[in-house]
Each structure stands twice: as structure tokens, then as C-alpha cells.
C-alpha atoms as a PDB file:
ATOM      1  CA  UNK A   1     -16.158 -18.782 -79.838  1.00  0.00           C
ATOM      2  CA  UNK A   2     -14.471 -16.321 -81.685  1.00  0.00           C
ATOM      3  CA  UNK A   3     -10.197 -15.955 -80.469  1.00  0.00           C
ATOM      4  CA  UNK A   4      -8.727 -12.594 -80.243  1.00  0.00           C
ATOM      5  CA  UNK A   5      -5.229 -11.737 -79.337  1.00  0.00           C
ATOM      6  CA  UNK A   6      -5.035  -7.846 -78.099  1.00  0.00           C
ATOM      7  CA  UNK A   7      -1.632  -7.766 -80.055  1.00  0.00           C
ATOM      8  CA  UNK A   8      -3.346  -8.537 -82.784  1.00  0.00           C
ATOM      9  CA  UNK A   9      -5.949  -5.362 -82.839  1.00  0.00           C
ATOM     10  CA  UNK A  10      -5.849  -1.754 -83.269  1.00  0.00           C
ATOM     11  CA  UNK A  11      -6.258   0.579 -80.188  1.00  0.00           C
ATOM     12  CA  UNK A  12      -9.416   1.402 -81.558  1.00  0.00           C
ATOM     13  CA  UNK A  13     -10.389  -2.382 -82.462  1.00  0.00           C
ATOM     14  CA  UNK A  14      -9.421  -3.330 -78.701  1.00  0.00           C
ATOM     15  CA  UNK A  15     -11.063  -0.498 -77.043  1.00  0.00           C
ATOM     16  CA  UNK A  16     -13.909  -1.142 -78.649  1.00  0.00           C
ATOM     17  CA  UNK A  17     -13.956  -5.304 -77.375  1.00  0.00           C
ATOM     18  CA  UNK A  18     -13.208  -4.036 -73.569  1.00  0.00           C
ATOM     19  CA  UNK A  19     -16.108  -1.245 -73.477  1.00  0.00           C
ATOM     20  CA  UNK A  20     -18.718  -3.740 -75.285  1.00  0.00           C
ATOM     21  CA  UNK A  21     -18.110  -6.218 -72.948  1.00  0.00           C
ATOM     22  CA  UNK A  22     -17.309  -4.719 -69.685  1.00  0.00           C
ATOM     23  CA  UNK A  23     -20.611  -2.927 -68.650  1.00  0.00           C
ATOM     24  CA  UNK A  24     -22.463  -1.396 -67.458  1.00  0.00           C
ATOM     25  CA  UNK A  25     -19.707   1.354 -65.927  1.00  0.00           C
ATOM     26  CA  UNK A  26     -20.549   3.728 -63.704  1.00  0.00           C
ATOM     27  CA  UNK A  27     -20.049   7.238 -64.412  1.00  0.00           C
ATOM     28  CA  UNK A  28     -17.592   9.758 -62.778  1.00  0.00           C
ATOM     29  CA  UNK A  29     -18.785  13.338 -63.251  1.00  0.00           C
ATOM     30  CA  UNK A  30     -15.462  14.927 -61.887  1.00  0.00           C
ATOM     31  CA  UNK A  31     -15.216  18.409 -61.322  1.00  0.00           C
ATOM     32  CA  UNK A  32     -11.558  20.031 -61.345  1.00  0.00           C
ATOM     33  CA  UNK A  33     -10.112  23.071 -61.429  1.00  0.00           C
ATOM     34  CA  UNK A  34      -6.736  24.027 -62.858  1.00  0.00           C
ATOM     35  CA  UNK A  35      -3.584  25.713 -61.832  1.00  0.00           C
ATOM     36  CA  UNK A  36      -5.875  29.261 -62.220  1.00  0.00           C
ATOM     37  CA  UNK A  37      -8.807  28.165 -60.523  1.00  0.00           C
ATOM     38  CA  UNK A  38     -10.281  27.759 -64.237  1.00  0.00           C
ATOM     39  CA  UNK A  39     -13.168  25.234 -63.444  1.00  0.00           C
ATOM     40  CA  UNK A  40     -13.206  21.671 -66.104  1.00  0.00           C
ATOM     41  CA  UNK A  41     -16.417  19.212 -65.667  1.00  0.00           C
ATOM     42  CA  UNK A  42     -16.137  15.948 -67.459  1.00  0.00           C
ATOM     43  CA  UNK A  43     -17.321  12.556 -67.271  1.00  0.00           C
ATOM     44  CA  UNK A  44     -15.443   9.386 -67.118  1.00  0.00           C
ATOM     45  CA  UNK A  45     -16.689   5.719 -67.285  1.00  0.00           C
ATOM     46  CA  UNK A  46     -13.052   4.237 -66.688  1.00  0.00           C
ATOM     47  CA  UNK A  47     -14.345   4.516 -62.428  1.00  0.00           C
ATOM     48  CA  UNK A  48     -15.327   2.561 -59.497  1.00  0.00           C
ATOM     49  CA  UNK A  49     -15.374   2.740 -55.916  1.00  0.00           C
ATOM     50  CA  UNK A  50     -12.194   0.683 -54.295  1.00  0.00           C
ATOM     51  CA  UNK A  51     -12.552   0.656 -50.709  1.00  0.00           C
ATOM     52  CA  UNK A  52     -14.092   1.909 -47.843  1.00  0.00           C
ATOM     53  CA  UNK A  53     -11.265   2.286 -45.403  1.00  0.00           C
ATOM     54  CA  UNK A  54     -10.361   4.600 -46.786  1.00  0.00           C
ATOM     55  CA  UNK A  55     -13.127   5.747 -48.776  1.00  0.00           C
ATOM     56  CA  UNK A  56     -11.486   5.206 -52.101  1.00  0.00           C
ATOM     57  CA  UNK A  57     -12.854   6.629 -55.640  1.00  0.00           C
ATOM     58  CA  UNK A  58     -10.812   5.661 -58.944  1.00  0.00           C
ATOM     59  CA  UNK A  59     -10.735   6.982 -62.559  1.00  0.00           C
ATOM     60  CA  UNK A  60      -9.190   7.408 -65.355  1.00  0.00           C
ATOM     61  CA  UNK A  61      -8.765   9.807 -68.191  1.00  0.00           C
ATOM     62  CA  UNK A  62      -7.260   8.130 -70.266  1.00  0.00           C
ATOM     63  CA  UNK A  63      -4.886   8.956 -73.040  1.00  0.00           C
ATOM     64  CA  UNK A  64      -6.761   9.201 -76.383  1.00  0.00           C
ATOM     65  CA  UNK A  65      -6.407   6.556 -78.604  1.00  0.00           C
ATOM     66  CA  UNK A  66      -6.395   8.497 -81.886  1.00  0.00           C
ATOM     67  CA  UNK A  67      -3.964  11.006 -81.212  1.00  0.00           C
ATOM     68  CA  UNK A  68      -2.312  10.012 -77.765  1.00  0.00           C
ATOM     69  CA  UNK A  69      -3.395  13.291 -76.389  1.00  0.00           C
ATOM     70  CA  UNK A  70      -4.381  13.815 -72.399  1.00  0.00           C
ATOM     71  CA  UNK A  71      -7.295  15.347 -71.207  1.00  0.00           C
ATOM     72  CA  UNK A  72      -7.820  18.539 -69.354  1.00  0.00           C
ATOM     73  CA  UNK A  73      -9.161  16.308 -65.837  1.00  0.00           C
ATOM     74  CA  UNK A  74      -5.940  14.667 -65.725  1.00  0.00           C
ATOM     75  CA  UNK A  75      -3.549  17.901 -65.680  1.00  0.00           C
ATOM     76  CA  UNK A  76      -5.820  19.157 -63.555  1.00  0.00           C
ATOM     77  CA  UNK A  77      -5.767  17.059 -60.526  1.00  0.00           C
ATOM     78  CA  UNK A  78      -1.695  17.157 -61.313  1.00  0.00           C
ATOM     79  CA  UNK A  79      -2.040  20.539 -60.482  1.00  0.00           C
ATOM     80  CA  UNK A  80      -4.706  20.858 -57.842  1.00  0.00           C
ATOM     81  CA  UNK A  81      -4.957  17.299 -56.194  1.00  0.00           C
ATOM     82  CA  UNK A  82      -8.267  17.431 -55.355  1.00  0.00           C
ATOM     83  CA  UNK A  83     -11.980  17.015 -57.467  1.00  0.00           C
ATOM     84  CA  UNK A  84     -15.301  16.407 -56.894  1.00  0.00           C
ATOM     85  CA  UNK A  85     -16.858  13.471 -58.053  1.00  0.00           C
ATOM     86  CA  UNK A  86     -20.608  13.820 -59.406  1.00  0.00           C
ATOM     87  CA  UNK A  87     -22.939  10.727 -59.901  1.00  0.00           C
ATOM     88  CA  UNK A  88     -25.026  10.963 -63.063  1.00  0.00           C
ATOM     89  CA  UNK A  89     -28.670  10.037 -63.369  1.00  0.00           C
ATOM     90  CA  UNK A  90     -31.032   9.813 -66.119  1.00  0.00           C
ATOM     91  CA  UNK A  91     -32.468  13.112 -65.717  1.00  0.00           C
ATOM     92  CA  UNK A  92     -29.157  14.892 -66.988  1.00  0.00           C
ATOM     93  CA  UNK A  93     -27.470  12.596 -69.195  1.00  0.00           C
ATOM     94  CA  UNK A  94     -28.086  15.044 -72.302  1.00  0.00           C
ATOM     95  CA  UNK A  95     -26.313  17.572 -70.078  1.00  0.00           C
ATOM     96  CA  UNK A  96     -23.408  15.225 -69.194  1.00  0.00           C
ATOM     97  CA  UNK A  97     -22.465  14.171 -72.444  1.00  0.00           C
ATOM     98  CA  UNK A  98     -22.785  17.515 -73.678  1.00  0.00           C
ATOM     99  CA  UNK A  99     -19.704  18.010 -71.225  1.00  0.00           C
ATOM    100  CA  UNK A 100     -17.773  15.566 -72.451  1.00  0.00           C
ATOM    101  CA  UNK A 101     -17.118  17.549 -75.430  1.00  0.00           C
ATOM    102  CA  UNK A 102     -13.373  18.403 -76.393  1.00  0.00           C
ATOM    103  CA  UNK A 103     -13.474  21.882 -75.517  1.00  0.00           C
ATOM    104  CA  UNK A 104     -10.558  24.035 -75.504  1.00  0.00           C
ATOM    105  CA  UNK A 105      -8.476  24.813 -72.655  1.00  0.00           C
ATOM    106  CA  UNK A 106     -10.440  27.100 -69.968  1.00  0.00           C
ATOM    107  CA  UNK A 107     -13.816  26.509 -71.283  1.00  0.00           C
ATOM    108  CA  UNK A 108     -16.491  26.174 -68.600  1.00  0.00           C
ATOM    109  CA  UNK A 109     -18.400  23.233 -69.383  1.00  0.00           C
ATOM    110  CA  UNK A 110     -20.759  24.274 -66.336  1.00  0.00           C
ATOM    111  CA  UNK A 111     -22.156  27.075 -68.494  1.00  0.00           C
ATOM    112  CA  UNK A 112     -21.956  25.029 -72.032  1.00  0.00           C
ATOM    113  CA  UNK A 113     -23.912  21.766 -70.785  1.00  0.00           C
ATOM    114  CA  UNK A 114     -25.857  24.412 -68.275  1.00  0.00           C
ATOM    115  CA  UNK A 115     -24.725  22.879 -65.222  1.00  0.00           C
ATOM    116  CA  UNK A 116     -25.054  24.806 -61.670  1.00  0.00           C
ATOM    117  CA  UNK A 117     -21.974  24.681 -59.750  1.00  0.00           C
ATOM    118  CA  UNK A 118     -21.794  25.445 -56.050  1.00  0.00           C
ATOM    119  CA  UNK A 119     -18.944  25.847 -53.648  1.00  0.00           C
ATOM    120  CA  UNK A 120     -17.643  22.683 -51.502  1.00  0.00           C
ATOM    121  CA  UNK A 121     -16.629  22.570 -48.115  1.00  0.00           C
ATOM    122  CA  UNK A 122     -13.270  20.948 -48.067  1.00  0.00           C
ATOM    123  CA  UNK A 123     -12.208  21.062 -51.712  1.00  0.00           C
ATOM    124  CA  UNK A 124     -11.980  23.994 -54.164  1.00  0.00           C
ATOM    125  CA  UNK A 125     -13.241  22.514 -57.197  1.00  0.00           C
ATOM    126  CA  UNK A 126     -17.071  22.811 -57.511  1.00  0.00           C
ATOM    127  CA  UNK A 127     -19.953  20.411 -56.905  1.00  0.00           C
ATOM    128  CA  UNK A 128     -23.068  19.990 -59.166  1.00  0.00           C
ATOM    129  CA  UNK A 129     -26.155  20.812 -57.757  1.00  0.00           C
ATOM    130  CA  UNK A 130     -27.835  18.693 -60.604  1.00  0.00           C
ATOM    131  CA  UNK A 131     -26.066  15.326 -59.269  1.00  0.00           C
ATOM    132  CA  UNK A 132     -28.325  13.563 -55.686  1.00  0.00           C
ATOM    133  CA  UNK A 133     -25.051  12.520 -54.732  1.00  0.00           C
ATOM    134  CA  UNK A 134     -21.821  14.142 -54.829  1.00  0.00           C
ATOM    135  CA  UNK A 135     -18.307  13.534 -53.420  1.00  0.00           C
ATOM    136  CA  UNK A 136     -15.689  15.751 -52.238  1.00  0.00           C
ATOM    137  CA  UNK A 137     -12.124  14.417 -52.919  1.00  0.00           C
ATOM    138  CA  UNK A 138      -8.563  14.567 -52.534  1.00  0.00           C
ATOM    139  CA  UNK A 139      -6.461  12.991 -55.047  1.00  0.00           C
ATOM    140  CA  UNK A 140      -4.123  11.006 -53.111  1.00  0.00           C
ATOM    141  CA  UNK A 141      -1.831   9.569 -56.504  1.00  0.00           C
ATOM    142  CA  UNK A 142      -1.802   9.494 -60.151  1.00  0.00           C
ATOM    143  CA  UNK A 143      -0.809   6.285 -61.630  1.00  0.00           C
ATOM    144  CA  UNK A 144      -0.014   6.647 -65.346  1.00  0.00           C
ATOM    145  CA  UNK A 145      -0.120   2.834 -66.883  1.00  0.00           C
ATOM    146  CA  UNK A 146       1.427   3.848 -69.610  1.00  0.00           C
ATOM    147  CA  UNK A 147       2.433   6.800 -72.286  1.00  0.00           C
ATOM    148  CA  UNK A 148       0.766   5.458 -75.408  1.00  0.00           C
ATOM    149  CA  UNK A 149      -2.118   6.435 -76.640  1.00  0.00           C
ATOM    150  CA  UNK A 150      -5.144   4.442 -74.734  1.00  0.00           C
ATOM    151  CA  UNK A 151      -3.216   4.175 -71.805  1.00  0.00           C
ATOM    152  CA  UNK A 152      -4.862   4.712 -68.456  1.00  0.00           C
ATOM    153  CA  UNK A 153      -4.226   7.416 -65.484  1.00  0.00           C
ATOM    154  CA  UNK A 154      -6.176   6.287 -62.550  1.00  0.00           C
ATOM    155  CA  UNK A 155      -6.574   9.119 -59.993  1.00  0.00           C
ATOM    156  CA  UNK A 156      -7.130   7.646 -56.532  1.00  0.00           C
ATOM    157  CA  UNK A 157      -9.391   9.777 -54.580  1.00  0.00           C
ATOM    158  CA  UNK A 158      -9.690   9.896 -51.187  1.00  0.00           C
ATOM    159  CA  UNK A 159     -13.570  11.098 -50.575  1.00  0.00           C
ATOM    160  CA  UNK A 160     -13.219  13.591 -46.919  1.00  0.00           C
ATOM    161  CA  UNK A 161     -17.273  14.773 -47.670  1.00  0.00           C
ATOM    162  CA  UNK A 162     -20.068  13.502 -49.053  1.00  0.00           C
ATOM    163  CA  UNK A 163     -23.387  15.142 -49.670  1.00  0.00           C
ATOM    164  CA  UNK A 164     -26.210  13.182 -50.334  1.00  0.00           C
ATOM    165  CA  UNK A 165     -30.529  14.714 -51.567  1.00  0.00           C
ATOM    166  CA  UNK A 166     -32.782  13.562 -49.590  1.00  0.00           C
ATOM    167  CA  UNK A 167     -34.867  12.710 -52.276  1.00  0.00           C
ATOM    168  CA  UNK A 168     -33.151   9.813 -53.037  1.00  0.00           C
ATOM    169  CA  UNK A 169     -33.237   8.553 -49.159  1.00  0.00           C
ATOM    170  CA  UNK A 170     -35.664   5.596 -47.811  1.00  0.00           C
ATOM    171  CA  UNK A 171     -37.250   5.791 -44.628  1.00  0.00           C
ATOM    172  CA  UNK A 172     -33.853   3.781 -43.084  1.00  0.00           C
ATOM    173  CA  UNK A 173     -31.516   6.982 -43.878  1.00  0.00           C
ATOM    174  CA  UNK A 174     -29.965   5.205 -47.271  1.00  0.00           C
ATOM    175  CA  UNK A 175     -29.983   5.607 -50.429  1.00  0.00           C
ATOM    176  CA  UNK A 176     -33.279   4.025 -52.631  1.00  0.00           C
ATOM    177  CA  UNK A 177     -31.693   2.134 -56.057  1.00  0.00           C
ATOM    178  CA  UNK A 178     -35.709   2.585 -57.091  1.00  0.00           C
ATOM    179  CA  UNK A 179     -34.951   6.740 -56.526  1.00  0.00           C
ATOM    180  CA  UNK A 180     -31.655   7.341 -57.760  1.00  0.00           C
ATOM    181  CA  UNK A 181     -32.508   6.805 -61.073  1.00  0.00           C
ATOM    182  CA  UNK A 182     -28.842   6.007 -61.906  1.00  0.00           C
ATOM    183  CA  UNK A 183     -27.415   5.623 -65.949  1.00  0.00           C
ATOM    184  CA  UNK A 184     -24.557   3.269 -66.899  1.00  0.00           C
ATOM    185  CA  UNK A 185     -22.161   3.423 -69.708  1.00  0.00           C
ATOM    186  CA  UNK A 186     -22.057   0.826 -72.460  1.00  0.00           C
ATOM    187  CA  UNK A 187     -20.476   0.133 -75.846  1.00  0.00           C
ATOM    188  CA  UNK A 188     -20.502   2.511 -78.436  1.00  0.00           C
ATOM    189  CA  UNK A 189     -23.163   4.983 -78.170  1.00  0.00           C
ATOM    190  CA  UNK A 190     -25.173   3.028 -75.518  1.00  0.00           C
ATOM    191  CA  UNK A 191     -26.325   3.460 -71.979  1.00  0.00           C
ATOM    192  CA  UNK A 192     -28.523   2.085 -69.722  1.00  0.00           C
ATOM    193  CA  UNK A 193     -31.091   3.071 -66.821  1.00  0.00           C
ATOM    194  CA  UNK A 194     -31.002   1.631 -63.475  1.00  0.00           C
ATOM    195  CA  UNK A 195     -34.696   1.833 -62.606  1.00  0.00           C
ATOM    196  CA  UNK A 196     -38.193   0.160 -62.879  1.00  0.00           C
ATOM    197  CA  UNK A 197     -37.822  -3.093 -64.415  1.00  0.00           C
ATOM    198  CA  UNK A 198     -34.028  -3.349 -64.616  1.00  0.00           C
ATOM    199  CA  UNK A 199     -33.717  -3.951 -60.873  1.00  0.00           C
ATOM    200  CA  UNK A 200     -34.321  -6.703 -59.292  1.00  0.00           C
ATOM    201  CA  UNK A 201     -32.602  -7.656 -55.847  1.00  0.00           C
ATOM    202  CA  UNK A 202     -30.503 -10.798 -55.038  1.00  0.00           C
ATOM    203  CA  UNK A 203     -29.295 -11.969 -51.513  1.00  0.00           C
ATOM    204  CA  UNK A 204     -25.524 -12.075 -51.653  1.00  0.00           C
ATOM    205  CA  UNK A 205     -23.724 -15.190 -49.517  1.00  0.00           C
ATOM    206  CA  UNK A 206     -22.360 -13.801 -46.526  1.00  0.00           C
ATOM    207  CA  UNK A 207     -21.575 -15.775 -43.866  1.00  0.00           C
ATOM    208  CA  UNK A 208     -23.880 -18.601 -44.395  1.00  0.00           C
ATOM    209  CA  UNK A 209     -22.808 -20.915 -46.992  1.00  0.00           C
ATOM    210  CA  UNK A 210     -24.633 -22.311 -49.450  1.00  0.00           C
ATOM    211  CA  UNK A 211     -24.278 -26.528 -50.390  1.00  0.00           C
ATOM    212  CA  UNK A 212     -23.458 -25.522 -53.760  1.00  0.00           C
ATOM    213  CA  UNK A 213     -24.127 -26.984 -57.575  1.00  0.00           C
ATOM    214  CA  UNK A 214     -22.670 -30.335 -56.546  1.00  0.00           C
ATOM    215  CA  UNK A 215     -25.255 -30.984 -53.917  1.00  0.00           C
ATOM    216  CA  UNK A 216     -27.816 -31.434 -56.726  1.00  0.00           C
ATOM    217  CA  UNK A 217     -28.605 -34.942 -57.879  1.00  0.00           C
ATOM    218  CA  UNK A 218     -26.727 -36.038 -60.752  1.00  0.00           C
ATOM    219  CA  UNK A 219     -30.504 -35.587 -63.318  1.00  0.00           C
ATOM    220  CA  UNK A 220     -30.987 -32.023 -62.006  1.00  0.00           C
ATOM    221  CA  UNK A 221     -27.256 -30.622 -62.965  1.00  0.00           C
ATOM    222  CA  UNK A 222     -27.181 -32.608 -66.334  1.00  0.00           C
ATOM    223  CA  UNK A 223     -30.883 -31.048 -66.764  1.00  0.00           C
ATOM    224  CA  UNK A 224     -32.107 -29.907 -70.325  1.00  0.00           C
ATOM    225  CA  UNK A 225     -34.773 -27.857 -68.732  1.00  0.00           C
ATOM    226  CA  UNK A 226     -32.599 -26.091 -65.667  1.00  0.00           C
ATOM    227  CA  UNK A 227     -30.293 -23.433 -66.452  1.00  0.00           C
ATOM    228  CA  UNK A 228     -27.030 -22.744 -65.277  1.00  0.00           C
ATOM    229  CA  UNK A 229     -28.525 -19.746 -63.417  1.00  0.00           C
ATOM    230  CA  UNK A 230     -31.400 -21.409 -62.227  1.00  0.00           C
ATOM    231  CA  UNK A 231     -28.870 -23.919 -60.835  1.00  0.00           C
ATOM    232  CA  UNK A 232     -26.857 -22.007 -58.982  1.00  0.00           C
ATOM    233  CA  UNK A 233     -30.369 -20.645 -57.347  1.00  0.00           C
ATOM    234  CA  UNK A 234     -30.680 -24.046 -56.457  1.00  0.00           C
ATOM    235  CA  UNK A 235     -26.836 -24.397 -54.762  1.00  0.00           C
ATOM    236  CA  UNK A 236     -27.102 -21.011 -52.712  1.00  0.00           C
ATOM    237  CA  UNK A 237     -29.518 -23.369 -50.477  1.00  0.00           C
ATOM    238  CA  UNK A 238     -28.485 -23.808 -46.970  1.00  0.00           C
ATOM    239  CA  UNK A 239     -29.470 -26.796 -46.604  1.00  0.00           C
ATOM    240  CA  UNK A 240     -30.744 -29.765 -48.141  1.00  0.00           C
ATOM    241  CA  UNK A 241     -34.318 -30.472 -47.558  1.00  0.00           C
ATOM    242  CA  UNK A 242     -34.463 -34.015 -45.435  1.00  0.00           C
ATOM    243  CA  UNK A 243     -36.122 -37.314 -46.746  1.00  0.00           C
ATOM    244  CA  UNK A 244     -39.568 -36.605 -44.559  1.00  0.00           C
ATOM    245  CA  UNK A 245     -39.777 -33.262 -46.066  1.00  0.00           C
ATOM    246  CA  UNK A 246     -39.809 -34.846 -49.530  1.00  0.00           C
ATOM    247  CA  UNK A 247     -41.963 -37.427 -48.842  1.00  0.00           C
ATOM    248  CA  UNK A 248     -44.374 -35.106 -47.605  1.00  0.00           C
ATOM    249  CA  UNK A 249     -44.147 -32.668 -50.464  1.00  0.00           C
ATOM    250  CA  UNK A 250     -44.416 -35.666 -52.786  1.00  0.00           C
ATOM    251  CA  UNK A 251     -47.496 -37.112 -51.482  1.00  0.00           C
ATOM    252  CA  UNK A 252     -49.370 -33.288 -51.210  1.00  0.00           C
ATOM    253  CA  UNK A 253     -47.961 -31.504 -53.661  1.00  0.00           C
ATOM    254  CA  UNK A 254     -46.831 -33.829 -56.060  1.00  0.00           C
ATOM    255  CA  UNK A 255     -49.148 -37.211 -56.094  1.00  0.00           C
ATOM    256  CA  UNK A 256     -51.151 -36.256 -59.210  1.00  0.00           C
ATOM    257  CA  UNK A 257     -47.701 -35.772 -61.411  1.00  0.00           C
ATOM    258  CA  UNK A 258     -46.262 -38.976 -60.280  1.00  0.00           C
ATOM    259  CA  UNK A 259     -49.671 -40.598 -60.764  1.00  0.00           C
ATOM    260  CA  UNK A 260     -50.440 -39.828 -64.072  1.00  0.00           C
ATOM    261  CA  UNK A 261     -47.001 -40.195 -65.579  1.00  0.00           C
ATOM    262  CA  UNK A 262     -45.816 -42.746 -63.146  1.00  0.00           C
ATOM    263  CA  UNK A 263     -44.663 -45.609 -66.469  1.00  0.00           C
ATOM    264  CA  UNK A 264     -42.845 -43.162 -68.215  1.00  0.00           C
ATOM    265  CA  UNK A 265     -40.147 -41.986 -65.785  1.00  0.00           C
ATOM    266  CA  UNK A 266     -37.907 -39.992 -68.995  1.00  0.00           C
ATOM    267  CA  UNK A 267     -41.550 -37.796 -69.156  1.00  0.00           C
ATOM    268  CA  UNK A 268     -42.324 -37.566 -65.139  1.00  0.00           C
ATOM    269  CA  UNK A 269     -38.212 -35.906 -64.567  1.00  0.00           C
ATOM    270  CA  UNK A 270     -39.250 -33.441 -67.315  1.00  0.00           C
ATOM    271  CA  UNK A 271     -42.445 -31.981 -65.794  1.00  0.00           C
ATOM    272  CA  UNK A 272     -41.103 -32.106 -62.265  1.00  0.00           C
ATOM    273  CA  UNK A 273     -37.777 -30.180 -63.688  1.00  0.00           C
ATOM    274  CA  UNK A 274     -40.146 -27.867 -65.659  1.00  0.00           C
ATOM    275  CA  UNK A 275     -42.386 -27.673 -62.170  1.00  0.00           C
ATOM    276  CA  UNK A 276     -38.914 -27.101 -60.503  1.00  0.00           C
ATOM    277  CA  UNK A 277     -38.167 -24.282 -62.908  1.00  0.00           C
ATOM    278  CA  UNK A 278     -41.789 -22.249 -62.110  1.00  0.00           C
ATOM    279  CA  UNK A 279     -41.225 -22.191 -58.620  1.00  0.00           C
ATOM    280  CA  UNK A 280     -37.630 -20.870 -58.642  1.00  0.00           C
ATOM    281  CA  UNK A 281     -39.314 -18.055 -60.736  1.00  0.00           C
ATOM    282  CA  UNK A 282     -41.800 -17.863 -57.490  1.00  0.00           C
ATOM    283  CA  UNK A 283     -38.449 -17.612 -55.544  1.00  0.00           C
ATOM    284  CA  UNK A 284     -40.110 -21.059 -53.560  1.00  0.00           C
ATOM    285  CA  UNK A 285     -36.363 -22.721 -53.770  1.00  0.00           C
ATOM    286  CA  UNK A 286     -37.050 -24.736 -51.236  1.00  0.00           C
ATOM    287  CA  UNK A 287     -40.033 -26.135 -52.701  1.00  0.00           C
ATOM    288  CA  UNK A 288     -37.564 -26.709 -56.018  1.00  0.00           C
ATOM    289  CA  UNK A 289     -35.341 -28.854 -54.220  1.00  0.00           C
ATOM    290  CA  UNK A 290     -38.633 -30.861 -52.735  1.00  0.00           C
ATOM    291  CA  UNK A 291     -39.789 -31.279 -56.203  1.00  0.00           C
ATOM    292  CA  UNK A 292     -36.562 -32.665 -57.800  1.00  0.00           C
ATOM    293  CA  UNK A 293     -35.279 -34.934 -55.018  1.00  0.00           C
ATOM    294  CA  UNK A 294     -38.816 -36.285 -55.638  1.00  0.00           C
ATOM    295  CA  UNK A 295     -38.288 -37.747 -58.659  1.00  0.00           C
ATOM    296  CA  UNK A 296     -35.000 -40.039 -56.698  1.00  0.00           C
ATOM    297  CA  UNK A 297     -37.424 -40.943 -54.082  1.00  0.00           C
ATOM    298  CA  UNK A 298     -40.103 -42.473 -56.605  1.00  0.00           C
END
């Protein structure tokens, strides 16, 4: 493990650690428009949603490490407090980091990356047409972190409209991760896609609460076959299958294993923790547990 004190680095050097490792980051596509009405389009990975009462959108353009210069986005919504933020999707990524280029002041990236703005209904600066999902903001505060160069300015944006393609809808009304066809920001020069293989779906602990790691018996959480992942599969549980239910799945689902390997006990837990393993990839966690508290009830 390789120890690295922030001090220690360049801007550049440190930037490059926190963007590497903190990914993927969504993308803010804001539209602004400045003290003129002079429209700006640029995107920001430095974003996140923050709250849902009140709908709350954050990013930051942050001060340029090389030079310590701000960007037009940021003296925008100083001027005109409001902006429009724009998700991005893979089918105009080319065109959004075309727009990130430094253009000078008053250049419309809508017409360099070949964007099509039209007119929102609360806020003057201009939505995307491109972008399924777009949100209408007003910038509620700047917050500069600091006035080197690298430091942050998170706008908080307050979203008062939201428009939303109806391409990208299921059958409930909401919005289909397999549709939107989102792109994430990475280190260096990288992105990724959110679609086809890259999704998968896990149940998040709500109000139910699982036993937990420390349920497991003592040869399943010291396990050279488990993983720490595959593990904490096992620990979102409810509850622990009872003694009957092991017996049972012992005698029909397990006799021939125990059987055939029943004098070498070190070679039985490894095939049960290896069976263990195949049906967690099945998503049968239930049948996991079964399998290892088997080998305790031998």
C-alpha cells in the first residue's frame, strides 16, 4: 500500500489521485448565461445530487490548477443565479467534450459542439434538446473553498422544473437505467457507459436488517474460497436458516458431497464453500447459508 501525503504532491499530482480514484462522476452539462444574456454550455464532473427537500443539484467549476484561472460557468451564475443542468448520455459525449473547450469569452458553445438550445420555462438560460433529462435551476449560493488554483466553487442549485423524454420512461412513469444510456467521468481521458452489461441491480437494506458478517460461522468468514463481497451477500440475510431447514437441505441436496468426502473434512468445507460460492452467483443465498451451516451440522 503505497502512502501519500496531499502536502506532499503537486496540484496536478493530487488532482490526478482524487479523479482516478473517485469514479465514476456524473456529469453536469450546465447551461448559463452571462450578465448580456451571452449563452456558455459546459460540462462539469465535480456534481451530484444533495437532497430532495429541496431538490438540491451541486457543482463545481473549479479554479484551474495550472494557472489559477476561473471559468466562464462560475461568473456566470454570479451574475445570473440561475442554470440549467443537462444530463449527458453516450449518444453525445463527442459533442459534450467538444464544449468543454476553453473558448473565449462570449463564444456559443451551442453552435461549436452543434448543440440545439431551446427556451426554459422558469429560467433564462437555455436547455439542450439533445439531453432526455434536463433541469431547470436557481442557484441558491456560491461557496468558494478556496482562492488557489484547484480550489472548488460549488453552486447549489435549487431545481423549480424538470423535463424528462419519454423515451427513457418504463411502463411505471420512471426513468429506465437500461434507456438512459448514461456516461460517467473517470481518470484521465476515461469514461464509462452505464448500459448493457455494466448494470446489474442490488437490493439496498432499508428497513429490514440484515444479521450481518458476524452471523457466519467462524470457517465461512475465515474462508479461502468466499470473498469479502460474497460475504457480505451472505450477512444482508434476514434471517438465519433454522437447524430443520439444514438438515433437510443436507440430506436432499447435499448427501452425495458429504458421502463421498465424508473422511476428509479439510476437502468436504472446500467443495461445500465452493458449492456455496455458485449459488450466491444464482442469487439462491438462502440455499448458501443451508450449504455452509451444513458442514457444522456433519
Amino acid at each position: 500500500m503505497k502512502h501519500v501525503d496531499p502536502k506532499d504532491l503537486s496540484i496536478s499530482e493530487l488532482h490526478s489521485y482524487l479523479v482516478g480514484a473517485i469514479g465514476p462522476r456524473p456529469v453536469a452539462f450546465a447551461s448559463t448565461i452571462d450578465a448580456e444574456g451571452r449563452p456558455n454550455l459546459s460540462p462539469f464532473s465535480f456534481f451530484n445530487v444533495f437532497g430532495a427537500n429541496p431538490p438540491l443539484l451541486i457543482f463545481s467549476p473549479a479554479r484551474r490548477g495550472r494557472d489559477n484561472t476561473t471559468k466562464h460557468s462560475y461568473h456566470n451564475v454570479k451574475a445570473v443565479p440561475e442554470v440549467v443542468i443537462n444530463v449527458v448520455t453516450y449518444d453525445m459525449v463527442h459533442q459534450t467534450s467538444l464544449a468543454s473547450t476553453e473558448y473565449p469569452e462570449g463564444v456559443n458553445e451551442f453552435v461549436k459542439a452543434g448543440f440545439t438550445p431551446i427556451a426554459s420555462e422558469k429560467v433564462r438560460p437555455f436547455r439542450v434538446k439533445e439531453s432526455p433529462v434536463q433541469f431547470e435551476c436557481r442557484v441558491k449560493q456560491v461557496i468558494e473553498t478556496g482562492t488557489g488554483g484547484g480550489a472548488g466553487n460549488l453552486v447549489l442549485c435549487e431545481v423549480v422544473m424538470i423535463h424528462v423524454d419519454e423515451a427513457v420512461l418504463d411502463d411505471r412513469g420512471k426513468i429506465d437505467q437500461r434507456k438512459i444510456d448514461l456516461v460517467g467521468r473517470m481518470g484521465g481521458h476515461f469514461y464509462c457507459r452505464a448500459h448493457g452489461d455494466a448494470l446489474f441491480e442490488l437490493a439496498q437494506p432499508s428497513t429490514q436488517i440484515g444479521v450481518g458478517v458476524d452471523a457466519l460461522p467462524p470457517e465461512a468468514r475465515n474462508s479461502r474460497v468466499l470473498t469479502g463481497n460474497e460475504l457480505g451477500q451472505l450477512g444482508g440475510i434476514l434471517h438465519v436458516p433454522d437447524e430443520t431447514s439444514v438438515n433437510e437441505y443436507k440430506l436432499t441436496e447435499l448427501s452425495d458431497i458429504f458421502i463421498e468426502h465424508q473422511d476428509n473434512p479439510s476437502e468436504l468445507e472446500g467443495l461445500l464453500h465452493r458449492h456455496a460460492q455458485d449459488l450466491l452467483r444464482q442469487g439462491r443465498v438462502e440455499d448458501a447459508w443451508k450449504t455452509l451451516l451444513a458442514f457444522n451440522a456433519r
